[in-house]
Protein backbone atom coordinates (compact mmCIF):
# COMPACT_ATOMS: atom_id res chain seq x y z
CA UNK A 1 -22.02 -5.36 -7.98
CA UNK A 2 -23.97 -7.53 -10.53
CA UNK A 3 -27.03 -6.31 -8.53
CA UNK A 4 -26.88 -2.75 -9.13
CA UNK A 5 -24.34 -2.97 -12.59
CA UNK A 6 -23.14 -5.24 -15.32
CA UNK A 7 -19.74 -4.65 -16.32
CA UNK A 8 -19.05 -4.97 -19.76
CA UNK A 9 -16.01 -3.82 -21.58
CA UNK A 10 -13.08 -1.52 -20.65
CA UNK A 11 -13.32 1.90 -23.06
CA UNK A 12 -10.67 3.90 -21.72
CA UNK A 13 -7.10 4.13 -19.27
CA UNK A 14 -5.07 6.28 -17.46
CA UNK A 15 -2.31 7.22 -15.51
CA UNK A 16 -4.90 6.75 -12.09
CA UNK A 17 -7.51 3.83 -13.18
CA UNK A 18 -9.42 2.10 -16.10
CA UNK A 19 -12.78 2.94 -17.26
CA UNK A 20 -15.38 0.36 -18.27
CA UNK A 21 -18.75 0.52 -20.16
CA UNK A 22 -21.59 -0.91 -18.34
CA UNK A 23 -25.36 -0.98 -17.56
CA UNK A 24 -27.38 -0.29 -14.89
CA UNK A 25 -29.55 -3.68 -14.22
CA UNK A 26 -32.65 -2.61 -13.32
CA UNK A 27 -32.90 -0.03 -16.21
CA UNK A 28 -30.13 -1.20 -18.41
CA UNK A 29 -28.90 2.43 -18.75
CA UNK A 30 -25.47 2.40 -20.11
CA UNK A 31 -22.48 4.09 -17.31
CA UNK A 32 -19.37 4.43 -17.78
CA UNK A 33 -17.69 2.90 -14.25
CA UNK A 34 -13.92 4.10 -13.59
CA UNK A 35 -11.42 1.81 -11.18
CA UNK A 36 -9.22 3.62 -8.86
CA UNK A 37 -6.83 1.38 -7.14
CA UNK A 38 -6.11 2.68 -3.62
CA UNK A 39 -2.66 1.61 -3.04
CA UNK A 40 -1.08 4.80 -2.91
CA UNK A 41 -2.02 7.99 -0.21
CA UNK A 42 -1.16 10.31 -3.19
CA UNK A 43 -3.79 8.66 -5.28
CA UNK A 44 -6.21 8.40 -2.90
CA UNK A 45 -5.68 12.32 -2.37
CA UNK A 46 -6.30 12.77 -5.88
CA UNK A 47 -9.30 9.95 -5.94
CA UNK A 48 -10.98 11.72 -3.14
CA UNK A 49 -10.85 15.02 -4.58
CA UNK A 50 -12.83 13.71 -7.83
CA UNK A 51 -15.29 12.28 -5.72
CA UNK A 52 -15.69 15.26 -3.95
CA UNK A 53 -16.08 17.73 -6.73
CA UNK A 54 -18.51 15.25 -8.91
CA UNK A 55 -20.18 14.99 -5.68
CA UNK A 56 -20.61 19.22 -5.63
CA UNK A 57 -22.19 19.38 -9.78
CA UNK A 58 -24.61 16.49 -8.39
CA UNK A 59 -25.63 16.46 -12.08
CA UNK A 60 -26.81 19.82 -12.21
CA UNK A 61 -25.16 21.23 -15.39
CA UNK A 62 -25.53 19.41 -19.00
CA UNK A 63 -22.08 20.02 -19.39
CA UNK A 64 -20.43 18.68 -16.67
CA UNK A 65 -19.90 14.61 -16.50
CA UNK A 66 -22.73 13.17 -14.02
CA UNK A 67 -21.93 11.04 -11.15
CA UNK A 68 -24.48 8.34 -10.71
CA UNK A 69 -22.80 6.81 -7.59
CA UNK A 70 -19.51 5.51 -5.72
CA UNK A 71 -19.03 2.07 -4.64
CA UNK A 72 -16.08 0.87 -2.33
CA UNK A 73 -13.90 -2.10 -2.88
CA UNK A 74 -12.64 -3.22 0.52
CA UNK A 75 -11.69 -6.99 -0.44
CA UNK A 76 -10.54 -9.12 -2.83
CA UNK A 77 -14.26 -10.36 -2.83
CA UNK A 78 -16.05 -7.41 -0.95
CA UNK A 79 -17.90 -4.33 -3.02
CA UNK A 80 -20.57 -2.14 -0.98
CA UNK A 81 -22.00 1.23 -2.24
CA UNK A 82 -20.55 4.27 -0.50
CA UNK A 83 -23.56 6.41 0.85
CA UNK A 84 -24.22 9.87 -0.91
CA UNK A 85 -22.26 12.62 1.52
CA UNK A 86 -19.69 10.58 3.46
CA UNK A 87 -16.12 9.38 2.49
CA UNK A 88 -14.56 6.28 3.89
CA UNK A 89 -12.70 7.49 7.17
CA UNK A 90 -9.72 4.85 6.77
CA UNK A 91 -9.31 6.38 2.89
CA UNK A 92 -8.99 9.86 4.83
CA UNK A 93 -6.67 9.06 7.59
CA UNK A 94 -4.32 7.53 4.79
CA UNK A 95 -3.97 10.82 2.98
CA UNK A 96 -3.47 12.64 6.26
CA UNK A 97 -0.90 9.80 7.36
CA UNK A 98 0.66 9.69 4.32
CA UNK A 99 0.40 5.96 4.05
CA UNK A 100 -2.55 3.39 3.53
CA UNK A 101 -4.76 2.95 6.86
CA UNK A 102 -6.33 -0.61 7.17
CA UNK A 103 -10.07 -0.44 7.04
CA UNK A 104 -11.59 -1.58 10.61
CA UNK A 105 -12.11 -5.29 11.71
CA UNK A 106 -15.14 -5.06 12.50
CA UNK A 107 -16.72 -3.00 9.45
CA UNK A 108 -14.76 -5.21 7.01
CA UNK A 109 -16.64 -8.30 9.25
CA UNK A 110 -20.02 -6.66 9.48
CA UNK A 111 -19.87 -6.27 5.72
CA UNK A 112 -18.77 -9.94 4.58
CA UNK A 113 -21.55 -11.56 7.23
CA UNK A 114 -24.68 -9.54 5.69
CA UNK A 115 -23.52 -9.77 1.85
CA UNK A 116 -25.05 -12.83 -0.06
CA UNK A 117 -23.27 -15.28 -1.69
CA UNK A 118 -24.66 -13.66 -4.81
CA UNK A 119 -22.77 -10.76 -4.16
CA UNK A 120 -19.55 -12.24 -3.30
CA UNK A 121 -20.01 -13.93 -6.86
CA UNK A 122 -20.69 -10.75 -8.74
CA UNK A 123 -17.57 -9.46 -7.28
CA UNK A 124 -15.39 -12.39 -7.99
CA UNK A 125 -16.67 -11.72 -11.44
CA UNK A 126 -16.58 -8.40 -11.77
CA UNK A 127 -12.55 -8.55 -10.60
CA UNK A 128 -11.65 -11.41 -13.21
CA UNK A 129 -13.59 -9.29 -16.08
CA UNK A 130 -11.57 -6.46 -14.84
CA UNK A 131 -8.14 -8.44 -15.11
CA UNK A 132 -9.49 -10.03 -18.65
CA UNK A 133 -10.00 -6.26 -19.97
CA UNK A 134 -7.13 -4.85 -18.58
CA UNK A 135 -4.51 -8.16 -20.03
CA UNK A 136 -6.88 -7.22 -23.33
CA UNK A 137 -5.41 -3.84 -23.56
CA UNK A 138 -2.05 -4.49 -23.07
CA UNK A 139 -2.12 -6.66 -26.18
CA UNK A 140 -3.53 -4.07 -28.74
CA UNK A 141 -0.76 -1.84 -30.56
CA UNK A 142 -2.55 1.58 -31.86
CA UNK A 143 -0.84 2.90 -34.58
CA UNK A 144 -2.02 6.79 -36.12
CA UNK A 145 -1.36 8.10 -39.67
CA UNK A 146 -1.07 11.68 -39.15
CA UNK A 147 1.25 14.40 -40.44
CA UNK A 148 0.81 16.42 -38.11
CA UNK A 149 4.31 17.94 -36.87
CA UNK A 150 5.30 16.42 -33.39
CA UNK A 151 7.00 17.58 -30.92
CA UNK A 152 10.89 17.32 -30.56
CA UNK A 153 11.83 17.51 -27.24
CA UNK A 154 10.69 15.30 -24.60
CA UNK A 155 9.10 17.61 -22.14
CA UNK A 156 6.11 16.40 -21.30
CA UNK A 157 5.56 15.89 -17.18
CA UNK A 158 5.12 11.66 -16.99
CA UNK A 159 2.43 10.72 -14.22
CA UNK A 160 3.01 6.68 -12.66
CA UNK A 161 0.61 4.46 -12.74
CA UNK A 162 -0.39 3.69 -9.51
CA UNK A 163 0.74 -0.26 -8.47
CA UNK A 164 -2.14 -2.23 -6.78
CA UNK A 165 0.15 -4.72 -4.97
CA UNK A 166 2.19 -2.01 -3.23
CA UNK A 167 -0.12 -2.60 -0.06
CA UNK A 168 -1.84 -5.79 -0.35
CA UNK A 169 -4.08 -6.89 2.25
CA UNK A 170 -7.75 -8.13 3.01
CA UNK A 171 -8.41 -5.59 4.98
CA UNK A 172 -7.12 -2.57 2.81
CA UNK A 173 -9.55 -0.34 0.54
CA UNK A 174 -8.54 -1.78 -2.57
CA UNK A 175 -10.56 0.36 -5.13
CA UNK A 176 -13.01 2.75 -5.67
CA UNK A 177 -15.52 2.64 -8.06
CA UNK A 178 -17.12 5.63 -9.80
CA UNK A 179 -20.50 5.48 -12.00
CA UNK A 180 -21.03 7.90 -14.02
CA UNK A 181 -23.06 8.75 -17.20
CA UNK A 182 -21.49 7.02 -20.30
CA UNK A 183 -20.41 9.72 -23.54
CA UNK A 184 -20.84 7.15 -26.67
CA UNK A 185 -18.75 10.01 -28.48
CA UNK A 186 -15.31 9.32 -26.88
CA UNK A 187 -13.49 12.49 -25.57
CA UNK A 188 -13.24 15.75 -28.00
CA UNK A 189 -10.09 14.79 -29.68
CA UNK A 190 -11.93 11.48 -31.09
CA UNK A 191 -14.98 13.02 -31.73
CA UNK A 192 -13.77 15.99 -33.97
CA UNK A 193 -10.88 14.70 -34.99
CA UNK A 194 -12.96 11.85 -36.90
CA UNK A 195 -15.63 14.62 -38.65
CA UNK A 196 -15.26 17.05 -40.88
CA UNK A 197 -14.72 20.49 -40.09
CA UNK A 198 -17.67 21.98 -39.28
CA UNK A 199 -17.87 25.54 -38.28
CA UNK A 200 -21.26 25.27 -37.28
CA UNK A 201 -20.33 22.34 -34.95
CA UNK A 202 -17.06 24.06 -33.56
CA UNK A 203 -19.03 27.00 -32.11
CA UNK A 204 -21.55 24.76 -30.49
CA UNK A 205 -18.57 23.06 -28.54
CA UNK A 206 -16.81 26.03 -27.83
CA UNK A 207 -20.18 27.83 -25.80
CA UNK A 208 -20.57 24.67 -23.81
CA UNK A 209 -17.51 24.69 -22.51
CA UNK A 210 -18.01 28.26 -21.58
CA UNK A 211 -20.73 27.45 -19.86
CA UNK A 212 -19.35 24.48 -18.28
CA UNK A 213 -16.16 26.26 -16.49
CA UNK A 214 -18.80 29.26 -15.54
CA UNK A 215 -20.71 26.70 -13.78
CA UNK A 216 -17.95 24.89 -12.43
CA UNK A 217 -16.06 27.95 -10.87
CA UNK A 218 -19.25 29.36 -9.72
CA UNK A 219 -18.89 26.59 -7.48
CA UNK A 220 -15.54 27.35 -6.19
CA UNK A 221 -14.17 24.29 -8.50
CA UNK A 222 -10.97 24.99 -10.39
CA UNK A 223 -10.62 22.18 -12.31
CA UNK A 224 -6.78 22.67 -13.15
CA UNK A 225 -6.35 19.83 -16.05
CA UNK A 226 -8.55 21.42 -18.88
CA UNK A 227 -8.05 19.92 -22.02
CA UNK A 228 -9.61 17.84 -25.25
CA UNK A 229 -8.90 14.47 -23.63
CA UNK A 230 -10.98 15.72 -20.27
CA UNK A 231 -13.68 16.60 -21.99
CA UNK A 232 -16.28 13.65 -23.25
CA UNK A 233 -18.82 13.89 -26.00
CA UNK A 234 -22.79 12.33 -26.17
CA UNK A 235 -24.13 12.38 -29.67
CA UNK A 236 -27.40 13.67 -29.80
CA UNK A 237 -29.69 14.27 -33.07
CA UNK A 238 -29.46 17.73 -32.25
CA UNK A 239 -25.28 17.64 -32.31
CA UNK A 240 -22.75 17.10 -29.69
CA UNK A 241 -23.20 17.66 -26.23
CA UNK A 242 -19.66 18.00 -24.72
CA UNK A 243 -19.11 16.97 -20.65
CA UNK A 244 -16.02 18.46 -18.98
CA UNK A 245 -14.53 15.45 -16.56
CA UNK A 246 -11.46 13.72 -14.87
CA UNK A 247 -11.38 15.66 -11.95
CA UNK A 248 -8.41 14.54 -10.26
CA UNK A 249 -6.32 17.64 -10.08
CA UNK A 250 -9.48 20.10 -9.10
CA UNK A 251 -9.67 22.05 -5.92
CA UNK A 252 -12.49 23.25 -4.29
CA UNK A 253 -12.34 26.77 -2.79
CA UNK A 254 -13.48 28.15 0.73
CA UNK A 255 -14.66 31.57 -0.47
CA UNK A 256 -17.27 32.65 1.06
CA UNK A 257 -17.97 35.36 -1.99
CA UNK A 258 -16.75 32.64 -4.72
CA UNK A 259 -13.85 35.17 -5.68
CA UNK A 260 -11.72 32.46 -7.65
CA UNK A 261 -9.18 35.02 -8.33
CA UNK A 262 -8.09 35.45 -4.76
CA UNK A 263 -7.33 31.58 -4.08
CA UNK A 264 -4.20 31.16 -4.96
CA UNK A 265 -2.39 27.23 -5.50
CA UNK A 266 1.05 26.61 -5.91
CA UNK A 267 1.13 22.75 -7.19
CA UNK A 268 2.13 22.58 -10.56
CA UNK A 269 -0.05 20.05 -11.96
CA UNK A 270 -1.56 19.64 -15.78
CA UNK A 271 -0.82 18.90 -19.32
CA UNK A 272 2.28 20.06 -20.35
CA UNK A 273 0.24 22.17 -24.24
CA UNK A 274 -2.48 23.33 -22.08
CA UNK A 275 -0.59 25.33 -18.48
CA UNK A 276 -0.99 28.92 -17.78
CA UNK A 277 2.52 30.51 -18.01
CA UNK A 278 2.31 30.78 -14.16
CA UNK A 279 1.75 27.43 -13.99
CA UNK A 280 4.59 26.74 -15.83
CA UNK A 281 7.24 29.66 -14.60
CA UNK A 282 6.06 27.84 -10.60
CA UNK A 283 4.33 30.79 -9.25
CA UNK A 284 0.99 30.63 -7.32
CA UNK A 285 -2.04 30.93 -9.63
CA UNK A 286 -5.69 31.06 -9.59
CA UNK A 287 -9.10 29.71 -11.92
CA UNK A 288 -7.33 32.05 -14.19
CA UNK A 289 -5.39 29.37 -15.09
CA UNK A 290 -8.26 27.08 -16.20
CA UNK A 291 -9.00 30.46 -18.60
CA UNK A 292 -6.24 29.95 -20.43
CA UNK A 293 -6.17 26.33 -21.07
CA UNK A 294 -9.53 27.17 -22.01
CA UNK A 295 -8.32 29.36 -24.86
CA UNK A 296 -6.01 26.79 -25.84
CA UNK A 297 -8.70 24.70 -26.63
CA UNK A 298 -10.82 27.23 -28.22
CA UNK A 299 -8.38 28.40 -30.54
CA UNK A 300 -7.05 24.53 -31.64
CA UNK A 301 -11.18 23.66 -32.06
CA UNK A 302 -11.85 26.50 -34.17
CA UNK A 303 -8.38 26.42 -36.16
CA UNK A 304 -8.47 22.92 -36.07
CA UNK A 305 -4.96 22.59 -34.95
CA UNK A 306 -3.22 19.33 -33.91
CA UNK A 307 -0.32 18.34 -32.54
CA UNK A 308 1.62 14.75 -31.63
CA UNK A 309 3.64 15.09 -28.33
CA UNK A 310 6.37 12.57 -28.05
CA UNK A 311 6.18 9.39 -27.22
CA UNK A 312 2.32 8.75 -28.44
CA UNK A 313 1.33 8.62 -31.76
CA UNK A 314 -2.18 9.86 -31.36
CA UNK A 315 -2.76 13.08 -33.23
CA UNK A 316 -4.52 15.54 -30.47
CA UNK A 317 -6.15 19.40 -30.52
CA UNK A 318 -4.05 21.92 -29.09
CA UNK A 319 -1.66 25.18 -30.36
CA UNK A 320 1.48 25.77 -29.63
CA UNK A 321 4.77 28.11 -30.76
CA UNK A 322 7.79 26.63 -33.64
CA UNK A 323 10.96 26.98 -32.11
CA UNK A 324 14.28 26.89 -33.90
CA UNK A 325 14.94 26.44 -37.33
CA UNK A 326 13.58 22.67 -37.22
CA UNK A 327 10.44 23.77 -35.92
CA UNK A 328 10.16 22.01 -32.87
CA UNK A 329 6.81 22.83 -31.33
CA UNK A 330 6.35 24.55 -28.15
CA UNK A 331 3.46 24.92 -25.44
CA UNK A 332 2.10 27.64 -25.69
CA UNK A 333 2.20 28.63 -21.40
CA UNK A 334 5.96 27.65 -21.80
CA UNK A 335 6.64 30.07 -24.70
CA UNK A 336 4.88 33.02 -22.94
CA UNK A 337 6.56 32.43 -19.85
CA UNK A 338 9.99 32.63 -21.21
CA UNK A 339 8.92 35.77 -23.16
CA UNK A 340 5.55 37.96 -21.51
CA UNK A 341 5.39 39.89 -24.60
CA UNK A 342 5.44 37.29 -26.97
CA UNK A 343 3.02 38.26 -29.90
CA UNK A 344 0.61 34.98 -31.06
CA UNK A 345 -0.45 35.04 -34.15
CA UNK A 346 -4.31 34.15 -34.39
CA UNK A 347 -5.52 33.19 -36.90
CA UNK A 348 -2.51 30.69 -37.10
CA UNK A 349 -0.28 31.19 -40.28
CA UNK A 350 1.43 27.99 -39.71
CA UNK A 351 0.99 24.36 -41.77
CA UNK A 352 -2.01 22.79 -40.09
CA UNK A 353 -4.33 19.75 -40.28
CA UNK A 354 -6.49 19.65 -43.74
CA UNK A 355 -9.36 20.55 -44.41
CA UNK A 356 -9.67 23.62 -42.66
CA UNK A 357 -12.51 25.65 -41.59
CA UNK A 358 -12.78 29.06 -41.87
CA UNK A 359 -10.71 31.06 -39.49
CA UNK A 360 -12.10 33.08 -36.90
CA UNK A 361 -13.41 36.55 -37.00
CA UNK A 362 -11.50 39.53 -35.83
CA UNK A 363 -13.62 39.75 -32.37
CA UNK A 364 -12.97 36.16 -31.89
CA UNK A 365 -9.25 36.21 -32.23
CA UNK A 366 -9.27 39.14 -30.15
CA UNK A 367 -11.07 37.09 -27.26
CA UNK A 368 -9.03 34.58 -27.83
CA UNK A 369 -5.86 36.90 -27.08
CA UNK A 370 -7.02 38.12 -24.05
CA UNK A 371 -7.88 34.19 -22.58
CA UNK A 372 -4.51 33.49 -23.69
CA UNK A 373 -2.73 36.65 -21.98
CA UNK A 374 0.40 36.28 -20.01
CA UNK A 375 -0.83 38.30 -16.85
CA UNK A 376 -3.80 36.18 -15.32
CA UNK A 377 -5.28 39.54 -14.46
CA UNK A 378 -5.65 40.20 -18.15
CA UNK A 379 -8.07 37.18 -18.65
CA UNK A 380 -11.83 37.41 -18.77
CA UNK A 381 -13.93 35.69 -15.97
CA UNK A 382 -15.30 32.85 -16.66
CA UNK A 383 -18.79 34.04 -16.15
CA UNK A 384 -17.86 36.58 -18.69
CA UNK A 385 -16.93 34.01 -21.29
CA UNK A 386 -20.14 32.71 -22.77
CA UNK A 387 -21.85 36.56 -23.16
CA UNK A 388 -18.21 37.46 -25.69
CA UNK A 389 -18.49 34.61 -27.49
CA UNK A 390 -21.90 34.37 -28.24
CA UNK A 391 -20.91 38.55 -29.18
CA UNK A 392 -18.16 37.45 -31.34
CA UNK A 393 -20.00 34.72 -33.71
CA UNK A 394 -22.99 36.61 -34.17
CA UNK A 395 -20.58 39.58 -36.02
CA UNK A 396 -18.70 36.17 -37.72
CA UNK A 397 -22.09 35.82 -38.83
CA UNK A 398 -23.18 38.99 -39.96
């Protein structure tokens, strides 16, 4: 590992794996390098579709997180980059079995006779830094001062961590790990959430990720988990540069013509503030879907709207509807699902997070009622996206 990376410090976890900073050693470029303990078929599902759709953007779009390369843990001591194209057959088998396949004798052999004793150091290493980091985090308490109104009801779909020792074994894939290009911004809640407003700065986020889901489902990629935690920020002198990534829950469509509409999934999968109504009621849906978390995001970016789901304490983007005469807050997909004609009122007239910046123009709001419509149908394409909103802020501007 040491040869190719340095491992440095862990930056980020979730429900799937932990992500740590590091450098490339020849160049000392900084990466970002994500864990994904294979001890689960279900994860590995999940792990192998990220891999697959990073694989597809092959760092061809500015706004979409770049992979840099995949290596495969298959021992305790044991760490091999995984060629560009091909997925570990064993790792495949397991989803399609349903339970963890043991990697072949004589590969896992093969591989421990031609690595160096160098490597089988950097890989000792490399696990005991991970363990270090990982026992790290566990030990640091964050606490948020926010007043934002939380949410009162515990609604919010819970994802398990994956357990690593639920099929130990030498000869087991124990991990992959992913290399991609490191954000020194954080995600988009961090980044935005820690400046002042800034209209200027809110538009320039906004038509990146219009670009970035135009891109993305021009490719057949639905990414189905759109939100301001998914989406990682560089700073540049010239202002942020936003990269949509975590793609998990994405799916990859066989369309020949690219027709996202006419794939149709029936997994109910995301973030509980950011689902389609569909998504929500458990009907099929298409990319359509990804549309309306989309406008979710818009609208909380340019509104600068927060919220604070329970059971965290970390003040995040998003809209929603107040329920009830306490207020409880609602997603938005949820709300619209129990009532289709459900009128949203944008710009929102409700308390939200000081200072504000200006709310958006009439053309604006009226985009972002049609990404946020009940019937899927009703949404704009998402290679129609950038051209309206581009439309919109120049009349803001005039």
């Amino acid at each position: 590992m040491e040869e190719l990376y340095t491992l440095e410090k862990e930056v980020g976890r979730g429900s799937y794996g932990v992500v740590f900073e590091g450098h490339m050693t020849k160049t000392g470029q900084r990466v970002a390098i994500k864990r994904l303990p294979c001890s689960n078929p279900e994860y590995i599902e999940l792990y192998l579709q990220e891999l697959w759709a990073m694989r597809a953007t092959a760092k061809n779009h500015v706004n979409v997180i770049a992979l840099h390369g995949c290596l495969l843990q298959n021992g305790p001591r044991s760490l091999k980059p995984l060629k560009p194209g091909k997925l570990p057959l064993s790792l495949v088998e397991s989803v399609l079995k349903g339970g963890v396949v043991e990697a072949p004798k004589s590969q896992d052999h093969e591989h421990i006779q031609s690595n160096s004793q160098r490597r089988t150091n950097s890989a000792a290493r490399l696990q005991d830094r991970t363990n270090t980091a990982q026992a790290r985090a566990k030990l640091q308490d964050k606490a948020a001062e926010s007043a934002t109104p939380s949410r009162s009801q515990n609604r919010a779909r819970k994802r398990l961590a994956p357990r690593e020792d639920e099929q130990p074994g030498p000869l087991r894939y124990l991990a992959l790990w992913l290399v991609m290009e490191y954000c020194d911004g954080g995600d988009l809640n961090h980044y935005l959430l820690s400046q002042t407003p800034n209209e200027q700065r809110n538009h320039r986020v906004v038509l990146q990720l219009c670009s970035a889901v135009a891109f993305l489902h021009g490719l057949g990629i639905t990414h189905r988990d759109l939100k301001p935690d998914n989406v990682l920020v560089c700073v540049t002198s010239k202002g942020p540069v936003v990269k949509v990534a975590d793609f998990g829950l994405s799916k990859m469509s066989g369309l020949a013509d690219g027709d996202l509409t006419r794939q149709h999934f029936s997994s109910t999968c995301g973030s509980d503030f950011y689902m389609a109504p569909e998504v929500w009621g458990g009907l099929t849906y298409t990319a359509q879907a990804d549309i309306f978390s989309l406008g979710v995001m818009f609208w909380a970016v340019l509104e600068r709207i927060t919220i604070v789901e329970e059971g965290t304490s970390q003040e995040q983007l998003g809209a929603y509807v107040c329920k009830g005469r306490s207020g409880w807050l609602m997603p938005l997909g949820e709300a619209l699902w129990e009532n289709a004609d459900l009128q949203l009122s944008i710009p929102m007239k409700f308390k939200r997070a000081p200072s504000l910046p200006p709310p958006p123009g009439p053309s604006m709001c009226s985009l972002l009622l049609d990404m946020l419509a009940s019937d899927p149908d009703a949404r704009p394409l998402a290679n129609q996206l950038e051209a309206r909103v581009r439309s919109a802020l120049r009349e803001e501007s005039h």
